[in-house]
Protein backbone atom coordinates (compact mmCIF):
# COMPACT_ATOMS: atom_id res chain seq x y z
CA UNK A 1 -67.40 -124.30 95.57
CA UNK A 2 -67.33 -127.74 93.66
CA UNK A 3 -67.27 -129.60 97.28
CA UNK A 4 -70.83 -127.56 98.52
CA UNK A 5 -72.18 -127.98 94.99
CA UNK A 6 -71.39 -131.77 95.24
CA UNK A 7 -73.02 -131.95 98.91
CA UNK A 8 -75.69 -130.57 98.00
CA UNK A 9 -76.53 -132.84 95.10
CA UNK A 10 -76.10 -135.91 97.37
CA UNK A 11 -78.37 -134.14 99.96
CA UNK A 12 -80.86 -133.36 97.30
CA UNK A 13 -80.18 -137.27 95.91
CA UNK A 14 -81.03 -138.67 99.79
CA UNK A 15 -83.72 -136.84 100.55
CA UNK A 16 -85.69 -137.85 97.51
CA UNK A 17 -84.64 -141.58 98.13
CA UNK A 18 -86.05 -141.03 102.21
CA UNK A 19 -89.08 -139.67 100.96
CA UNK A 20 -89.74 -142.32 98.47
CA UNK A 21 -89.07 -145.19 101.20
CA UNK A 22 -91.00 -143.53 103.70
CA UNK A 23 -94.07 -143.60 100.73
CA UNK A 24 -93.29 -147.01 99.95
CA UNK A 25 -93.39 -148.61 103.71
CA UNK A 26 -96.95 -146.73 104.04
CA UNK A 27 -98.99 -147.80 100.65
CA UNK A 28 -97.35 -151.44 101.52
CA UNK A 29 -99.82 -154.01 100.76
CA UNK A 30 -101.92 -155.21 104.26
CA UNK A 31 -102.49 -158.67 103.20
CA UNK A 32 -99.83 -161.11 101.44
CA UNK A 33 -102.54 -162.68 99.41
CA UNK A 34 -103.50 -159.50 98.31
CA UNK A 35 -100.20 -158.94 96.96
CA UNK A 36 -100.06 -162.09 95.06
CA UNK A 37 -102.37 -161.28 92.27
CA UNK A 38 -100.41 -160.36 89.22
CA UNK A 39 -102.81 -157.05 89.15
CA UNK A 40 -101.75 -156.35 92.63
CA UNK A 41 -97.77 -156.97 91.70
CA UNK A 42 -98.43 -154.74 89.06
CA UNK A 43 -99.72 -152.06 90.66
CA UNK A 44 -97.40 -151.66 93.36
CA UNK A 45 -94.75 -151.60 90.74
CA UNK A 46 -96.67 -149.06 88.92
CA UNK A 47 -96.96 -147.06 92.32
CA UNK A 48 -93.07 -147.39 93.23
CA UNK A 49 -92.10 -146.07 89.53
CA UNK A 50 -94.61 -143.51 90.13
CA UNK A 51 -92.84 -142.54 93.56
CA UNK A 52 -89.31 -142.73 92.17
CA UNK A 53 -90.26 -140.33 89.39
CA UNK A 54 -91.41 -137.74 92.14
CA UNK A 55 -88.72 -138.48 93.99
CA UNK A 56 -86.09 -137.67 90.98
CA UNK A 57 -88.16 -135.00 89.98
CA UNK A 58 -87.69 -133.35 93.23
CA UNK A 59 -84.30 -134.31 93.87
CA UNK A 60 -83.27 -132.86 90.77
CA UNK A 61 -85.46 -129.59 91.47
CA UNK A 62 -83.69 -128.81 94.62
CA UNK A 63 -80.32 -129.79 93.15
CA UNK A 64 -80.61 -127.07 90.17
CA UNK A 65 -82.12 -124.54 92.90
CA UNK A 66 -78.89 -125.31 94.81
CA UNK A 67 -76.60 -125.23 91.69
CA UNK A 68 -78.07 -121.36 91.03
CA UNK A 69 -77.43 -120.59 94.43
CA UNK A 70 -73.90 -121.67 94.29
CA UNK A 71 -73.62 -119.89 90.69
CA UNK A 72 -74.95 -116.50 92.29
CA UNK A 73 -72.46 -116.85 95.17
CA UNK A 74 -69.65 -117.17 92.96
CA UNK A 75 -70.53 -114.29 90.63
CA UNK A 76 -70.85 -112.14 93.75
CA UNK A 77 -67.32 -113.75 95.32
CA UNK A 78 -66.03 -112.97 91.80
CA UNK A 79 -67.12 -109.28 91.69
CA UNK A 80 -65.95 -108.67 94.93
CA UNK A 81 -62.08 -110.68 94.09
CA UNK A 82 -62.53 -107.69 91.13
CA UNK A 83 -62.95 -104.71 92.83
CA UNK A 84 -60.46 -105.54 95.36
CA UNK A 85 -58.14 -106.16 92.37
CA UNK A 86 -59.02 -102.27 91.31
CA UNK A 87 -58.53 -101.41 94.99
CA UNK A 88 -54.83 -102.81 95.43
CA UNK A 89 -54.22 -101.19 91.67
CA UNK A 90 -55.28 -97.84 92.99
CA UNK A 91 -53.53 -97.89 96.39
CA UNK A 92 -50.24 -98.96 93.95
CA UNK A 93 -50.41 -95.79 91.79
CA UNK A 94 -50.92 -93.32 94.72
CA UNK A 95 -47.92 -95.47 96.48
CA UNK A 96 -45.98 -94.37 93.27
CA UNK A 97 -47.14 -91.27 92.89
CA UNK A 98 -46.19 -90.52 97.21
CA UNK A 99 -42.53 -92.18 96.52
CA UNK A 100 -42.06 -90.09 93.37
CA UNK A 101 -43.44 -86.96 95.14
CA UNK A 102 -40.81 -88.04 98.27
CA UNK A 103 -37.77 -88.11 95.63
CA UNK A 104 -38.41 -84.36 94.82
């Protein structure tokens, strides 16, 4: 469970990463002069914080929905270990009672 929950956080972690390249190769400046002005430097750094704080954001979104995921999977692996814990415990006694019943 660990090992899926750690895949999926660096899943989560790359896809935010591709999506904020892919943004960043598009809005790229079309004219080196234009990006020379300090307003122009400025703004594209604005614009790539901007992008790497969606990116996080979502990244971290799909890594909690994948967290809960793995959570209600092992609450329903757990409650299933339990009642084939009661199982075994019942199928012991009626052994018993059977091997008890054979003595007579």
């Amino acid at each position: 469970m660990k090992k899926s929950i750690t895949l999926s956080l660096v899943l989560a972690a790359s896809m935010g990463l591709a999506a904020c390249g892919e943004k960043k190769a598009e809005e790229a400046p079309a004219t080196t002069e234009e990006a020379a002005t300090p307003e122009a430097a400025a703004d594209g750094a604005m614009d790539a914080a901007a992008g790497a704080a969606d990116a996080t954001a979502a990244a971290a979104g799909e890594a909690a929905d994948a967290a809960a995921g793995a959570a209600d999977k092992a609450g329903q692996a757990a409650d299933k270990a339990g009642e084939a814990a009661k199982a075994a415990t019942e199928a012991t006694d009626a052994a018993k009672g059977a091997l008890e019943e054979a003595k007579k």
